[in-house]
Structures are given as structure tokens and as C-alpha cells.
Protein backbone atom coordinates (compact mmCIF):
# COMPACT_ATOMS: atom_id res chain seq x y z
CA UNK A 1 108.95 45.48 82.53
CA UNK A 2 108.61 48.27 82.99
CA UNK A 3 109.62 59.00 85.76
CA UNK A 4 110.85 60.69 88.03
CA UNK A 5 107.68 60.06 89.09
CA UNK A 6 106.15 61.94 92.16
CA UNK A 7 106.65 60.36 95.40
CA UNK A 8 103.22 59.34 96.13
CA UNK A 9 102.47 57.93 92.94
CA UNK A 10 105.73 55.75 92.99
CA UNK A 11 103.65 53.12 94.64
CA UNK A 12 100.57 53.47 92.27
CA UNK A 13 103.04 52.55 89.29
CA UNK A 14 104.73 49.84 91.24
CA UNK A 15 101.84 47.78 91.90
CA UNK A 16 100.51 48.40 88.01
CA UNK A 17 103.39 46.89 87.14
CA UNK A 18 103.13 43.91 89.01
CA UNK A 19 99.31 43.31 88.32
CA UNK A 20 100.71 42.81 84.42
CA UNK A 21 102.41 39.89 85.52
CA UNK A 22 101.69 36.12 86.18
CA UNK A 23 100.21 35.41 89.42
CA UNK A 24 103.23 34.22 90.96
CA UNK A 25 103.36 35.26 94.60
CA UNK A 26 106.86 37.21 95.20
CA UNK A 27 108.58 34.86 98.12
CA UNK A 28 110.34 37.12 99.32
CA UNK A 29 109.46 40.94 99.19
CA UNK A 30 112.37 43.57 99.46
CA UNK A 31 112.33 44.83 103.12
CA UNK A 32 112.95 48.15 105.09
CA UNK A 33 115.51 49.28 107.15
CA UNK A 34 115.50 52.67 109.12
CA UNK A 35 118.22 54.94 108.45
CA UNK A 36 119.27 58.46 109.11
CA UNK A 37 120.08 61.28 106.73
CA UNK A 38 121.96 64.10 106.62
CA UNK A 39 120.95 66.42 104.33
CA UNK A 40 123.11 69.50 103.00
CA UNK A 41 121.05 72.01 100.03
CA UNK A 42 122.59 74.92 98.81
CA UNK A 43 119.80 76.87 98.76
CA UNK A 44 116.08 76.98 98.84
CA UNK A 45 115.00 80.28 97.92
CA UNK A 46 117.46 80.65 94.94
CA UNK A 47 117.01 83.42 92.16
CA UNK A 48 116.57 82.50 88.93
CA UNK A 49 118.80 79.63 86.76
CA UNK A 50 120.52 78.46 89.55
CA UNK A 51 121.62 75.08 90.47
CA UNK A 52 120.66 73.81 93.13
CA UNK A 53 123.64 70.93 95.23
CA UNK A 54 122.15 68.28 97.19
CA UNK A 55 124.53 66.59 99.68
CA UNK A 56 122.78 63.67 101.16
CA UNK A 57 124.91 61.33 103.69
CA UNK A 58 122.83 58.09 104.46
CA UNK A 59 123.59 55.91 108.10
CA UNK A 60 122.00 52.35 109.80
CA UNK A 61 122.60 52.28 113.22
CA UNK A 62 125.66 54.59 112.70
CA UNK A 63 126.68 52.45 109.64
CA UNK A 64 127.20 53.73 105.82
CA UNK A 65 124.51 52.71 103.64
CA UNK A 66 126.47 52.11 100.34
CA UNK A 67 125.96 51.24 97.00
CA UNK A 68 121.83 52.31 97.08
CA UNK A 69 120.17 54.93 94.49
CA UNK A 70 119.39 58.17 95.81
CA UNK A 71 117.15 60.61 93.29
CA UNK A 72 115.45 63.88 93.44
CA UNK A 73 113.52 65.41 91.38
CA UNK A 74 112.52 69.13 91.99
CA UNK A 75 109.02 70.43 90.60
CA UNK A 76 107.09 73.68 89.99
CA UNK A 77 103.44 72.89 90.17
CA UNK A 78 102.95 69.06 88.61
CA UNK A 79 105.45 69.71 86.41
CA UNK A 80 109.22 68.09 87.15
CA UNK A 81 111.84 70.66 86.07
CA UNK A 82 115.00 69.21 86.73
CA UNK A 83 116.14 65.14 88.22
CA UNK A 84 119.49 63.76 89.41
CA UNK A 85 119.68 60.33 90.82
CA UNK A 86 123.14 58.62 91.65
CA UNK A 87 124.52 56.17 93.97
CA UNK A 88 126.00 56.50 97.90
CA UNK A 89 129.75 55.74 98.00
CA UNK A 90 131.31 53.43 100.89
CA UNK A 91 130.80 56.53 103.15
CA UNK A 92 127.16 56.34 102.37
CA UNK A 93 127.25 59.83 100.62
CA UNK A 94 126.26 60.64 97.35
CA UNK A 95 126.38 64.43 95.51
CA UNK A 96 123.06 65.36 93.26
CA UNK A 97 122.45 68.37 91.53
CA UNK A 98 119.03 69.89 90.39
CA UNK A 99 118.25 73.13 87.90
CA UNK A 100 115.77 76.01 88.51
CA UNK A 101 115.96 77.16 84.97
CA UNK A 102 113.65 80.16 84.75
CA UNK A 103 111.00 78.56 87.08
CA UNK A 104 109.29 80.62 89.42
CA UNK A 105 107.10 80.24 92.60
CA UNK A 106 106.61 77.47 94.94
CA UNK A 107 108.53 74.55 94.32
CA UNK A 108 108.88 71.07 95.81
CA UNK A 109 111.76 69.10 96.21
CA UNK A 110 111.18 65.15 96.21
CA UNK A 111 114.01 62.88 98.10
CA UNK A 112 113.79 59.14 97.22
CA UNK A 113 116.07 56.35 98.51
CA UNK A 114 116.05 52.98 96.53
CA UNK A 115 113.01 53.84 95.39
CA UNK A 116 110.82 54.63 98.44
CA UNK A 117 109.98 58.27 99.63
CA UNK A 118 112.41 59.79 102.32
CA UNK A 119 111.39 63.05 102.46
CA UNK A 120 110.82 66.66 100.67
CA UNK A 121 110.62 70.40 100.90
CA UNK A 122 109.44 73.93 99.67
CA UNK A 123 111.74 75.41 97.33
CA UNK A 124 111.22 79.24 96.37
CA UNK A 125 111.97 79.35 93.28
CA UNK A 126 113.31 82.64 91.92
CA UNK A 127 112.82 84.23 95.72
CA UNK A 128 116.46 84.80 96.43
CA UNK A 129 118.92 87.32 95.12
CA UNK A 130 121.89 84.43 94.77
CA UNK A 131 122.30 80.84 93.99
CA UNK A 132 123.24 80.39 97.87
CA UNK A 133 120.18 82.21 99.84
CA UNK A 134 118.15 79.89 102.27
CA UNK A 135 121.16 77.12 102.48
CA UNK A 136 119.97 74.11 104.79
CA UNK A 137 121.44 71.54 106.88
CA UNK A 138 118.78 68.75 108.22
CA UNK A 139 118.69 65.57 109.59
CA UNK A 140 115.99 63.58 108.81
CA UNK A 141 114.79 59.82 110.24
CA UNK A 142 113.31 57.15 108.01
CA UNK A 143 111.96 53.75 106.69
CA UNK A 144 113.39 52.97 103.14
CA UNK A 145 113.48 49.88 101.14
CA UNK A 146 116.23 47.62 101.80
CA UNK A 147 118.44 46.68 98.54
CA UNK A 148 121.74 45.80 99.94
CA UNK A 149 120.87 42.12 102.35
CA UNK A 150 122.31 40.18 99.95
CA UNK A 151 118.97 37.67 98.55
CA UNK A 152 120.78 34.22 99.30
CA UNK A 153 120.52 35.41 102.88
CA UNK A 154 116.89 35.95 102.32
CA UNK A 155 116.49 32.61 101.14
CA UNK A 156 118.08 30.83 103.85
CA UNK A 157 116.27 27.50 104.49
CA UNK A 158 116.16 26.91 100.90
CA UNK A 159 117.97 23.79 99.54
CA UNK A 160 119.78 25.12 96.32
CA UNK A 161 122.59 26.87 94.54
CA UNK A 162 122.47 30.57 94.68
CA UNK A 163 124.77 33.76 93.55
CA UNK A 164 125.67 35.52 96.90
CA UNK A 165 125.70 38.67 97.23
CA UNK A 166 122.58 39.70 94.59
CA UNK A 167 120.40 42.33 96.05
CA UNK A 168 116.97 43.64 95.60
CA UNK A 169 115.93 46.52 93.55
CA UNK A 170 112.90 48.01 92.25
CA UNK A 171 113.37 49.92 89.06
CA UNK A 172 112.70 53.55 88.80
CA UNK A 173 110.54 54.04 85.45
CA UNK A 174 108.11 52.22 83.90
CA UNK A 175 110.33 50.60 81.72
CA UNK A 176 113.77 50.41 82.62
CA UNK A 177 113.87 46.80 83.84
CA UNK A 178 117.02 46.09 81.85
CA UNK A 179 118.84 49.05 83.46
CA UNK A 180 117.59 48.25 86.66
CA UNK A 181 118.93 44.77 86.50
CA UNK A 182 122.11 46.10 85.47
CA UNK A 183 122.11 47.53 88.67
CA UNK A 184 121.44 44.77 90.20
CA UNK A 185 124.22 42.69 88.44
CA UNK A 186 127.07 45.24 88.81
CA UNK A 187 126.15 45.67 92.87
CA UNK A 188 126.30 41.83 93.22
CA UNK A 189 129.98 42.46 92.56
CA UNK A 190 130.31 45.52 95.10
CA UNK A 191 130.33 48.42 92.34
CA UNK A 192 126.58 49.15 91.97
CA UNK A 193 125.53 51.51 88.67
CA UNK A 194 122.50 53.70 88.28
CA UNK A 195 120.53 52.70 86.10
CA UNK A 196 120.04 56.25 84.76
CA UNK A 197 123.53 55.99 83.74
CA UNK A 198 123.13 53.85 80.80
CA UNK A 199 120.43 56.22 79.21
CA UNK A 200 123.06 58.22 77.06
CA UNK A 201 125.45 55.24 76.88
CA UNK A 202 123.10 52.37 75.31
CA UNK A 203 121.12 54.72 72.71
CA UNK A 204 118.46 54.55 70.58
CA UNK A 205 117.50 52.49 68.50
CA UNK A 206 114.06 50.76 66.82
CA UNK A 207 116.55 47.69 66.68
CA UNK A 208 116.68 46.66 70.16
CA UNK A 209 119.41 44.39 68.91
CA UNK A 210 121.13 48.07 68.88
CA UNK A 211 119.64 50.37 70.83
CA UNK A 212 117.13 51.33 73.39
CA UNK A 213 113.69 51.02 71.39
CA UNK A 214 110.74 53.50 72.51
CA UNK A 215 110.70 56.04 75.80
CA UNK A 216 111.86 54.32 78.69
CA UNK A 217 108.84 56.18 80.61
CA UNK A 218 106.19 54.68 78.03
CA UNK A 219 103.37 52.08 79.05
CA UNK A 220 104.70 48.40 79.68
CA UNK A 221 103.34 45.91 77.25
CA UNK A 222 103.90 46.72 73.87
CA UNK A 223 106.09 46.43 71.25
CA UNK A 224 106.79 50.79 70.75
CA UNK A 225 107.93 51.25 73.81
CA UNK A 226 109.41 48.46 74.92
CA UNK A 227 113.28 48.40 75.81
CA UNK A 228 116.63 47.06 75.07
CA UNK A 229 118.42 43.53 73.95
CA UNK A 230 121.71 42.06 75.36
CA UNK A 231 124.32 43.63 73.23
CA UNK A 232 123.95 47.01 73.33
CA UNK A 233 123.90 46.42 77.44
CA UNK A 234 127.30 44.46 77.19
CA UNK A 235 128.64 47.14 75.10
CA UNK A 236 127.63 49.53 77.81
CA UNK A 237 129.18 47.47 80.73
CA UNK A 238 132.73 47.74 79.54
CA UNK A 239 132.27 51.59 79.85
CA UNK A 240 132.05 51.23 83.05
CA UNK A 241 134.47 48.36 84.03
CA UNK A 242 132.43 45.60 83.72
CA UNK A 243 132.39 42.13 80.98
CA UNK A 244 128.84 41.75 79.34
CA UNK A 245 128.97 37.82 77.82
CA UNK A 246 125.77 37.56 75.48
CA UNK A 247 124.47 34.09 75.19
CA UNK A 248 121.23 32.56 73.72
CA UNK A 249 120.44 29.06 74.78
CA UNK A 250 116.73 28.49 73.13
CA UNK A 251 115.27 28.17 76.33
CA UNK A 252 117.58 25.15 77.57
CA UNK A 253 118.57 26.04 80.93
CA UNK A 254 121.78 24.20 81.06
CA UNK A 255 124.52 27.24 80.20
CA UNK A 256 122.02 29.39 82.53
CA UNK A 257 122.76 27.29 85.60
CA UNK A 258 126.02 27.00 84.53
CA UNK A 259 127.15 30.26 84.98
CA UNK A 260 124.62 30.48 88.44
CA UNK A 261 127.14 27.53 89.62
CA UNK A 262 129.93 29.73 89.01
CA UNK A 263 128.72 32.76 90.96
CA UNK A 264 128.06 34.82 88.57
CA UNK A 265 124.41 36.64 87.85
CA UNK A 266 122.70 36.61 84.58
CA UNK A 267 120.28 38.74 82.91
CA UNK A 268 117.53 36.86 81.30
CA UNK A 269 114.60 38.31 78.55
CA UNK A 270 111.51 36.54 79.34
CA UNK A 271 108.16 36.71 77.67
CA UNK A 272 106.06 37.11 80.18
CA UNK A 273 102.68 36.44 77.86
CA UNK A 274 103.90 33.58 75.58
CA UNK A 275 104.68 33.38 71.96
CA UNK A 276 103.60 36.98 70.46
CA UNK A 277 106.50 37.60 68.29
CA UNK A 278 106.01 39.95 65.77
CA UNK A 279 109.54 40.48 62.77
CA UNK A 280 109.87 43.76 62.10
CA UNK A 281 112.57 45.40 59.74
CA UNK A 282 115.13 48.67 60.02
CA UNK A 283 117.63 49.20 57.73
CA UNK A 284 116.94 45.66 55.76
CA UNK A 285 117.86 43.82 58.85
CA UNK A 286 115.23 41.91 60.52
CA UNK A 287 114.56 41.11 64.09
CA UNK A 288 111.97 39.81 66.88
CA UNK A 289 109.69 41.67 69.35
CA UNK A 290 106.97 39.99 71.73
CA UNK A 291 104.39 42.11 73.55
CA UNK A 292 104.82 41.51 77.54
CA UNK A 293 108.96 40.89 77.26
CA UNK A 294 110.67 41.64 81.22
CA UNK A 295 114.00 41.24 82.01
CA UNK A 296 114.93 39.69 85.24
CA UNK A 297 118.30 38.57 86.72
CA UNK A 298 118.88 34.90 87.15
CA UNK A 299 120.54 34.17 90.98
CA UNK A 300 119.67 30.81 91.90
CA UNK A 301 117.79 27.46 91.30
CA UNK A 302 116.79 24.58 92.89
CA UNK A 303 114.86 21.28 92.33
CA UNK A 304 111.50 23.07 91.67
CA UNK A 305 112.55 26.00 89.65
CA UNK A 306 114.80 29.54 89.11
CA UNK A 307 115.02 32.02 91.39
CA UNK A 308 115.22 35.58 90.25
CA UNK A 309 115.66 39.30 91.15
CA UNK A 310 112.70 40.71 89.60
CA UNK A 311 112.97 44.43 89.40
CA UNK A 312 109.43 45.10 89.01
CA UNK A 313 108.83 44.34 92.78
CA UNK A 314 111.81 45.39 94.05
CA UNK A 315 112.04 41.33 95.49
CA UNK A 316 112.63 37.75 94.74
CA UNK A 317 110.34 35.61 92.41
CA UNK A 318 110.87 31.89 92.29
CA UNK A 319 109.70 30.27 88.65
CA UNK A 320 109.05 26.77 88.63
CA UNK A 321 110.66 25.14 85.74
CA UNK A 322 108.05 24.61 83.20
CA UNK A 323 106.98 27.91 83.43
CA UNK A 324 110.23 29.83 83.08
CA UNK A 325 111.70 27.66 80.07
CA UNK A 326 108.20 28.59 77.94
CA UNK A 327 108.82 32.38 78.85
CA UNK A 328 112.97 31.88 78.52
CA UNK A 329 112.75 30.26 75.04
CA UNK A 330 109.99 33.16 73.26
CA UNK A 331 113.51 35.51 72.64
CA UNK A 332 115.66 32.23 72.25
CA UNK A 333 116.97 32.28 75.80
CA UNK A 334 118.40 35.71 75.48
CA UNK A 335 120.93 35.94 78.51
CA UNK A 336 123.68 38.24 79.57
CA UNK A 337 126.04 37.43 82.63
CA UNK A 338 127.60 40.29 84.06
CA UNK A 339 131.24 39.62 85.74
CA UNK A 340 134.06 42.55 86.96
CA UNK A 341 136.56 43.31 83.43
């Protein structure tokens, strides 16, 4: 399932996306956590084409908050001009960067933290004479979705076999589940990667089979803007030190729990409608698309069903069995486990 989108309609698209889906009540919704932020900006009345740095130190009760997404996006009017996003070291820091271009006027500078609003300001843009007037240092107090309680914490109680160590994440754009569970996969294993870094690295492609297929930022649902299959994401992973094994099981969820017994979580492509696949052709090679595909990472089962890290809600799901094998099998059990290279 599936831009910078402005901070008050982050919510809005959230719970559209969720509405899409079966009615299957999330278990376990991601939770909050107050933190405290130190925030360091170059400037805020800079003259024209400058760039603007964005320092931003994140603490819990004095701790670092690591390995969590931090974006900005800075606009003039409606309109965003310029986005960073990346992720906060062990120290809880992370470095952004945002460009004025040629803007001009009254600006606004959006701070998110895994997803949820922190906090924004005025920019002038094109007020200053230099790239350094109206530098700022603030600290600023919060509540911000949790992503790094590991889930098999949150489903303590439970009698299964889970993954430790998977957290919760709600993806940024409409569609960018696959990225976002990439996230989620890679920060299982302590080395967390924004999802807006595999934009340039996957590609395009009307072959999902090779490529990122449609804009990422395009309505979820259909088959023209629609996302990305398992190989081009394992190809991506070694880029960034990381194994991608691609395996299709039919919808038997034997090798699935397999590798879930081993520790290790797996992406899975689910059709979240049922059977609509549709062949389509690109260069003479043909290949499958279904209307309503989401891609969710596999961390746990027990004797009812799967449990997953959806990252449409930013929380857990739990699928009973019958249900996920129907929407496992419409892409042949499509499945990529992510371990360290």
C-alpha cells in the first residue's frame, strides 16, 4: 500500500490508507514516546538559492533515539520546494538539508519524526543578505510515534514464534510500502535505511519484476501506480550491506515460517482484494499485476495465524491463516527475507 505531505494532512492519508484494507482490527497500534529535540538551522531569513542545514539531535529521558526517520520538507505557499528525510545515528542525530531555490516570501518549515508532526517554523525566504542570516538554536518538547520497542515485546502474552527485534513503521507516501518495509527489515538488524533511499537505487520500470512501476506518490489501488517486486529490492539491499533472498512459495507457508524460526524477517506481496491479476507485456516479456497488492513484513506466527508489520498503520496486524494464504498465493507467495551481507 500505499509526499512529503503537509503535516496536518499526514493523518488524513494515513487513515485512507487503512480504510482500503480488510477489516482486520490492528492488535497492536504503534505507540508514542515523548522526546526532546535540539534543533540547529542555519538560517531562516536566507537570500535567495541558499541551502538551508538542519541539525536535529533527538533524546528519551536523556537517551539517544536512534535508528528513526526524521524529514522536512520546506514550503512557499502550498507548494513544497525542497525535502530531506534521513535517519538519527546512535547519538540520536541526524544532518538534513533543504533548498530555497529562487523562492520568495513566507515560508514554512515542516519537522516530522517517524512520521508524526514535531514541530515547524517561518522561513523568510529571500529576506536575508547571506545563506547564514537568522541562524537558530531551539529546543523543542514532544509526542512522536514510537518505531524502535521492538514488536515481540509488544506481543508479550502471546504464545508463538516471533523475530525480535522488528519495529513499527508507518510509511511516508502513499505508496512506498515496499520501501518502508525495507526499513523495517534492515532496522530489525540494528542498521535502519530510509526508505527514500532506495528511490534512485531501485528505478523505474513498468516491469515491476525490474523496476519501480508508476509514482510512488500516486493513488493506492491500481495497477499504474502501483510499486515494486522482490528483485529489484534485493538488488538494492546489497548496496547498502544487506542479502535480499527472493523466494516464491505459491502461497504455502512452510519456507515463510521457516525463515521466521530462524530470526530472520521477510517481506511478503499480498493481494489484499483477491485474484485480480491482469498479464501485461514490456519488451516481449510478460508478467502479473493485481489491483489492491501491499507489502507487509512477516515477524511471527502462531496457532491462529501470521503476524505482521504492516506499514500502512505504522503497527502490528495479525492474519489468521486462511485469510493470509488466499492473499499470499495471488503473486505466488512472493517473499524476500532480508539478513546483514
Amino acid at each position: 500500500m500505499r509526499g512529503i505531505v503537509r503535516a496536518s494532512a499526514i493523518g488524513a492519508v494515513l487513515l485512507t490508507l487503512t480504510t482500503v484494507l480488510p477489516i482486520v482490527t490492528p492488535v497492536y497500534a504503534a505507540s508514542t514516546r515523548s522526546v526532546t529535540s535540539w534543533i540547529e538551522i542555519s538560517s531562516t531569513r536566507p537570500a535567495s538559492g541558499c541551502t538551508v542545514d538542519v541539525g536535529i539531535e533527538i533524546r528519551d529521558a536523556g537517551n539517544a533515539v536512534s535508528s528513526t526517520e526524521v524529514s522536512i520538507a520546506l514550503f512557499a505557499g502550498e507548494e513544497v520546494i525542497s525535502s530531506d528525510s534521513a535517519v538519527t545515528d546512535g547519538d540520536g542525530v541526524s544532518q538534513l538539508t533543504v533548498s530555497t531555490g529562487g523562492a520568495s516570501g513566507n515560508g514554512w518549515l515542516d519537522i516530522n519524526i517517524a512520521g508524526g508532526y514535531l514541530t515547524g517554523m517561518f522561513i523568510g525566504l529571500s529576506a536575508g543578505d547571506s545563506c547564514s542570516d537568522g541562524a537558530e538554536y531551539l529546543t523543542v518538547e514532544g509526542e512522536v510515534p514510537d518505531i524502535v520497542v521492538p514488536s515481540d515485546e509488544r506481543v508479550e502474552g502471546v504464545d508463538g514464534v516471533f523475530v525480535p527485534g522488528v519495529p513499527f513503521y508507518a510509511q511516508q507516501r502513499n505508496l512506498s510500502c515496499e520501501y518502508a518495509a525495507l526499513h523495517i527489515a534492515t532496522a530489525t538488524w540494528g542498521n535502519s535505511i530510509s526508505e527514500y533511499a532506495f528511490d534512485d537505487v531501485v528505478g523505474q520500470s513498468p516491469n515491476p519484476h525490474w523496476g519501480y512501476r508508476g509514482d510512488i506518490t500516486g493513488a493506492w489501488g491500481n495497477t499504474d501506480d502501483y510499486g515494486v517486486y522482490a528483485e529489484p529490492l534485493a538488488s538494492a539491499l546489497s548496496e547498502f550491506g544487506y542479502y535480499g533472498e527472493v523466494f516464491y512459495t505459491g502461497g504455502d507457508t512452510a519456507a515463510l515460517i521457516s525463515r521466521i524460526d530462524q530470526g530472520v524477517p521477510v517481506l511478503v506481496w499480498l493481494g489484499l482484494w483477491g485474484d485480480l491479476i491482469q498479464i501485461e507485456e514490456t519488451d516481449g516479456v510478460a508478467y502479473a499485476v493485481t489491483a489492491g497488492m501491499h507489502v507487509v513484513v512477516a515477524y511471527g506466527y502462531d496457532d491462529d495465524g501470521i503476524w505482521v508489520s504492516d506499514p500502512a498503520i505504522g503497527g502490528a496486524r495479525h492474519y489468521n491463516w486462511s485469510d493470509f494464504t488466499y492473499m499470499y498465493s495471488v503473486l505466488d507467495g512472493m517473499s524476500l527475507a532480508v539478513y546483514p551481507a
